[in-house]
N, C-alpha and C. Protein backbone atom coordinates (compact mmCIF):
# COMPACT_ATOMS: atom_id res chain seq x y z
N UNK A 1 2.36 -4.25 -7.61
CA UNK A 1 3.76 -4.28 -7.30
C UNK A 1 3.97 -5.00 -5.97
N UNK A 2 5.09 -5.80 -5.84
CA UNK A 2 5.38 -6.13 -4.18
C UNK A 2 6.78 -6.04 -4.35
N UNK A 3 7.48 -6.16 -2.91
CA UNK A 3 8.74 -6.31 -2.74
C UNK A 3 9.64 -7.74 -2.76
N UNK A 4 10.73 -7.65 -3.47
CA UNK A 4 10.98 -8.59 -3.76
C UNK A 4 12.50 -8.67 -2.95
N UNK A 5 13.06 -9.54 -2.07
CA UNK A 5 14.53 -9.57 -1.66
C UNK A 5 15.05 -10.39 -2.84
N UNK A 6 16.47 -9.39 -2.34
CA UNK A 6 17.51 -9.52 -3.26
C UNK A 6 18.66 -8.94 -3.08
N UNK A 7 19.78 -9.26 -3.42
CA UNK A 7 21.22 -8.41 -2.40
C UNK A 7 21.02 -6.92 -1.83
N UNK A 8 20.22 -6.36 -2.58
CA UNK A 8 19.30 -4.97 -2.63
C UNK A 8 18.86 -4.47 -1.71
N UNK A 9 17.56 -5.97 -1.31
CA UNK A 9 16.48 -5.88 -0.67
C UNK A 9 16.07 -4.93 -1.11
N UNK A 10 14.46 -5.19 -1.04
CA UNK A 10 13.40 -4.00 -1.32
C UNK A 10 13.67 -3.45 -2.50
N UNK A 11 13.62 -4.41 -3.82
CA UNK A 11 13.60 -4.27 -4.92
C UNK A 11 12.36 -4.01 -5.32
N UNK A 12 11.35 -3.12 -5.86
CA UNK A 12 10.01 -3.27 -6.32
C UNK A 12 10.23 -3.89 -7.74
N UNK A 13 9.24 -4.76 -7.85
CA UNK A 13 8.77 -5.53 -9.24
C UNK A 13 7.57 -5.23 -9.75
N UNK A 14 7.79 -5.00 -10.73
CA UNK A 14 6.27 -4.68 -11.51
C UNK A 14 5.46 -5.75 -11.98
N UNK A 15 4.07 -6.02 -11.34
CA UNK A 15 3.21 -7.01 -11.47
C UNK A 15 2.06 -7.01 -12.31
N UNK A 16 2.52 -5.86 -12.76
CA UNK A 16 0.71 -5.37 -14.11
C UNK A 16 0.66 -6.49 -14.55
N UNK A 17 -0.78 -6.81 -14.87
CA UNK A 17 -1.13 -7.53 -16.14
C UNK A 17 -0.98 -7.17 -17.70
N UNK A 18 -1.27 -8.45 -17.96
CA UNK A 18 -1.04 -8.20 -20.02
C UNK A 18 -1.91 -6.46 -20.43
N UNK A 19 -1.69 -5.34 -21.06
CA UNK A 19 -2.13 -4.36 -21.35
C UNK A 19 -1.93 -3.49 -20.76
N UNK A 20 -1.64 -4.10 -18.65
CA UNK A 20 -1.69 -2.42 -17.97
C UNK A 20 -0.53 -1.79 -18.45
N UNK A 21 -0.56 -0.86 -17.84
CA UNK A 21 0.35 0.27 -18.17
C UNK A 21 0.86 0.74 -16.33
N UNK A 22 2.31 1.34 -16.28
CA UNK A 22 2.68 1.76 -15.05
C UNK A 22 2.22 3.64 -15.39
N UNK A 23 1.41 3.54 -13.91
CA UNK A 23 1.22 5.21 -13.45
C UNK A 23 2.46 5.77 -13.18
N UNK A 24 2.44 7.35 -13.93
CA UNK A 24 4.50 7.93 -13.52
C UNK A 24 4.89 7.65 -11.91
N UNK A 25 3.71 7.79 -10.87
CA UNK A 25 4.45 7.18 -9.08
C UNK A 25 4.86 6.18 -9.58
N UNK A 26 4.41 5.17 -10.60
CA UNK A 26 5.15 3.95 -10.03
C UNK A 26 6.40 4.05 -10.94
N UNK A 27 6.78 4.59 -12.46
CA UNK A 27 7.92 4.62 -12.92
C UNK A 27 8.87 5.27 -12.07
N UNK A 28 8.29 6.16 -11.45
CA UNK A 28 9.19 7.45 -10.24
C UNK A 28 9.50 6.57 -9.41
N UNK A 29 8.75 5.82 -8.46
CA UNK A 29 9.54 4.85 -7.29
C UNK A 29 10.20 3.73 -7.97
N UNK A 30 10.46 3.21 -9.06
CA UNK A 30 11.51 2.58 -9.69
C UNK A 30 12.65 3.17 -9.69
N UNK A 31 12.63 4.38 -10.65
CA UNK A 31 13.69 5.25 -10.26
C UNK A 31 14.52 5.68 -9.65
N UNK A 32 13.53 5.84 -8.27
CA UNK A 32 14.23 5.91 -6.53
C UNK A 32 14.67 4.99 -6.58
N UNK A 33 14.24 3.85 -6.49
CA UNK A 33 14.81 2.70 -6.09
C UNK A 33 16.31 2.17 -6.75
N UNK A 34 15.87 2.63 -8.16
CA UNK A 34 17.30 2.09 -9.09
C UNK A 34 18.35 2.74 -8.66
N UNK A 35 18.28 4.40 -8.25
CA UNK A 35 18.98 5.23 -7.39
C UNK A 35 19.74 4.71 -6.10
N UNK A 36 18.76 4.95 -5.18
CA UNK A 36 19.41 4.14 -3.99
C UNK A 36 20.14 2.97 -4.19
N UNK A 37 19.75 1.84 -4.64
CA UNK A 37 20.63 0.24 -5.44
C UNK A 37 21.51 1.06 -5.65
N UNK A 38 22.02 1.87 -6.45
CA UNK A 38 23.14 1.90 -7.37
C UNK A 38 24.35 2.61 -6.14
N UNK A 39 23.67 3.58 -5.18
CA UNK A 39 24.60 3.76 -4.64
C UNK A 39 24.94 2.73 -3.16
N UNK A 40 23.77 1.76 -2.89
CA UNK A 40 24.09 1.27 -2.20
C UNK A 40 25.74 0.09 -2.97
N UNK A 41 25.50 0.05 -3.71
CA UNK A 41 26.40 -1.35 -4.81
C UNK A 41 27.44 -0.30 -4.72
N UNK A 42 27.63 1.10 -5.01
CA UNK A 42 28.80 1.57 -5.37
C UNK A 42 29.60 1.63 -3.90
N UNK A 43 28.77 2.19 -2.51
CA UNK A 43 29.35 1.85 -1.19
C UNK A 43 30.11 0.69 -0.93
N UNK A 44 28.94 -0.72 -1.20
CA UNK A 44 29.90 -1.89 -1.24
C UNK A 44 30.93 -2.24 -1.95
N UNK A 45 30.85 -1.02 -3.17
CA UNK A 45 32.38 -1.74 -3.67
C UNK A 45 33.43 -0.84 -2.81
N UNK A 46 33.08 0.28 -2.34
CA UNK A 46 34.04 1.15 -2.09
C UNK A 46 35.05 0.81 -0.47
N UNK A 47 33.70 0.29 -0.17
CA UNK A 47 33.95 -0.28 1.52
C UNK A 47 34.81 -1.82 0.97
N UNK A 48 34.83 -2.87 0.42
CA UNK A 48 35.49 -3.85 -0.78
C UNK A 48 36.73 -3.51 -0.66
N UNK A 49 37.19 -2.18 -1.37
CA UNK A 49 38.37 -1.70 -1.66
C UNK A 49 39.15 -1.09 -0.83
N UNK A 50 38.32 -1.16 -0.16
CA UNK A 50 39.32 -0.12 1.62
C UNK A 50 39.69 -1.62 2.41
N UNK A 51 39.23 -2.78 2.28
CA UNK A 51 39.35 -4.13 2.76
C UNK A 51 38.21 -4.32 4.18
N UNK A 52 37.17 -4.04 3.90
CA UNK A 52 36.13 -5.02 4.41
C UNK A 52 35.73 -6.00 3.97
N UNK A 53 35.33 -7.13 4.94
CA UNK A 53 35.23 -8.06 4.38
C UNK A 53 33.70 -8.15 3.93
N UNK A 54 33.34 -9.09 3.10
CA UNK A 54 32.09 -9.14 2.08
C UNK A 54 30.65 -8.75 3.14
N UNK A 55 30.49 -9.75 4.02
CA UNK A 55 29.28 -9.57 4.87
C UNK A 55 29.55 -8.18 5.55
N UNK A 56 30.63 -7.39 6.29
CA UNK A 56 30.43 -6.25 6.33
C UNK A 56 30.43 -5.36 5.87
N UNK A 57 30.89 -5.17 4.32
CA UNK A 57 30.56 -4.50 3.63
C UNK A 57 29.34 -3.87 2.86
N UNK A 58 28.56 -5.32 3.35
CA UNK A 58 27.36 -5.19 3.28
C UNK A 58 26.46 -4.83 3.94
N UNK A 59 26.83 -4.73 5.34
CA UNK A 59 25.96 -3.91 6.71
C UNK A 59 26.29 -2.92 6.32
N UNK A 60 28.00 -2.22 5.80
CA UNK A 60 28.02 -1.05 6.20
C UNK A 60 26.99 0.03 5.11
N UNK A 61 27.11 -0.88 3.74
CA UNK A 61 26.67 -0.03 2.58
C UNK A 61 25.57 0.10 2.78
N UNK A 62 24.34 -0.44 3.60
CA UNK A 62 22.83 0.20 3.69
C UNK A 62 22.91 0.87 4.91
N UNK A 63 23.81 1.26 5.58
CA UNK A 63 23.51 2.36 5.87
C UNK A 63 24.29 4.10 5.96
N UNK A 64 23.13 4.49 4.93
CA UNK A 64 23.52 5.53 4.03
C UNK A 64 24.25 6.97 4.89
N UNK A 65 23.73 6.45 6.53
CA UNK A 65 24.03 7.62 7.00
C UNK A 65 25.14 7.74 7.72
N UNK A 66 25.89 7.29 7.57
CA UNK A 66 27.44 6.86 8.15
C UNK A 66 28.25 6.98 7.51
N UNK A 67 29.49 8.04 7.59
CA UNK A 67 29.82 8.71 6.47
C UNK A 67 31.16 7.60 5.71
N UNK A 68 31.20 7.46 4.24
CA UNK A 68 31.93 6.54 3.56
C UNK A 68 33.58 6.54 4.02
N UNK A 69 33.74 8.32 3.93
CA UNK A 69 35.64 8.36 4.01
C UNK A 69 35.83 8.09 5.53
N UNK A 70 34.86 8.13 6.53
CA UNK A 70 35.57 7.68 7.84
C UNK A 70 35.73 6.16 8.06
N UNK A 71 34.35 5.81 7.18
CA UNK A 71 34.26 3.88 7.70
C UNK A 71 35.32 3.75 6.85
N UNK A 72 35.80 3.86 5.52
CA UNK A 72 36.67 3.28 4.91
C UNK A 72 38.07 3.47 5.64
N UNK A 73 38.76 5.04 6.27
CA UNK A 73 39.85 5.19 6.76
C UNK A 73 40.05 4.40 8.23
N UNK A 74 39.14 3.73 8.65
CA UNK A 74 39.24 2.81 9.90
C UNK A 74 39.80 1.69 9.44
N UNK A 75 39.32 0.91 8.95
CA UNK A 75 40.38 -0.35 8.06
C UNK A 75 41.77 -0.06 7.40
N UNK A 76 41.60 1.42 7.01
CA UNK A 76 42.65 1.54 5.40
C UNK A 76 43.57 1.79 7.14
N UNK A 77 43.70 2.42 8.29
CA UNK A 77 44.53 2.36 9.10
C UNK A 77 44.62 1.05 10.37
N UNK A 78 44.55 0.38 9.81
CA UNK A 78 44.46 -1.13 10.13
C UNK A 78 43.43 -1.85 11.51
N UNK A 79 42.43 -1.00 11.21
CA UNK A 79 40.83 -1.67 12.10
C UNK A 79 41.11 -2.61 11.31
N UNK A 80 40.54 -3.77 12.44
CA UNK A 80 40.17 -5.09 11.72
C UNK A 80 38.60 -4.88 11.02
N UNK A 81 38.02 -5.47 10.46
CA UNK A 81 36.91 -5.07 9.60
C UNK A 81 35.67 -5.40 10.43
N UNK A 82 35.08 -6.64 11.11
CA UNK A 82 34.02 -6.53 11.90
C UNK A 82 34.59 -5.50 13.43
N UNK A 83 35.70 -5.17 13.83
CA UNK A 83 35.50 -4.37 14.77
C UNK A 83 34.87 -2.61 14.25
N UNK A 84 35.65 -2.35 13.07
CA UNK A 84 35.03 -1.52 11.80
C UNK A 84 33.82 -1.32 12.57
N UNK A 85 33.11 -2.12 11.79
CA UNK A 85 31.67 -2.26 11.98
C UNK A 85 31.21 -2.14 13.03
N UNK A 86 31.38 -2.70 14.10
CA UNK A 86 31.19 -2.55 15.30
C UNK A 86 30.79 -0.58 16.14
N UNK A 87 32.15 -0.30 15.64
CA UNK A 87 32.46 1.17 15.51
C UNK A 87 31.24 2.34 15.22
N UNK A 88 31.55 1.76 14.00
CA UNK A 88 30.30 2.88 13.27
C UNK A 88 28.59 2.63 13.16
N UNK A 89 28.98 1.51 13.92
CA UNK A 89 26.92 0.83 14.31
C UNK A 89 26.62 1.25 15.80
């Protein structure tokens, strides 16, 4: 397996050869991973819809520990969007 970038980042790819087979750690850290992706993508849309703009929406959505309804209510009450960011980094 290695890591592969991608809007994601730190996508794992599976590199077996013809026959191997994946050990359950490695179906399990797919899993995680498909996990985390999905909510990182659902942040960026959510931060999207409150009106950040694309590149900060995208700082803000990896990081998971910054809570969604405050970064979003900073814009939705008219923060400009990189000061947003600024804010909550």
């Amino acid at each position: 397996m290695y890591l592969a970038a991608g809007w994601e980042h730190n996508v794992l790819v599976h590199t077996a050869g013809k026959g191997e087979g994946m050990t359950a750690a490695e179906i399990a850290a797919l899993d995680e991973v498909s996990e985390v992706n999905a909510v990182r993508r659902w942040r960026f849309d959510e931060l999207l819809r409150a009106g950040y703009d694309d590149d900060d929406a995208m700082e803000l959505a990896f990081h998971v520990d910054i809570d969604l309804r405050w970064a979003t209510s900073l814009v939705r009450r008219g923060c400009p969007s990189r000061t947003a960011v600024r804010i909550a980094l």
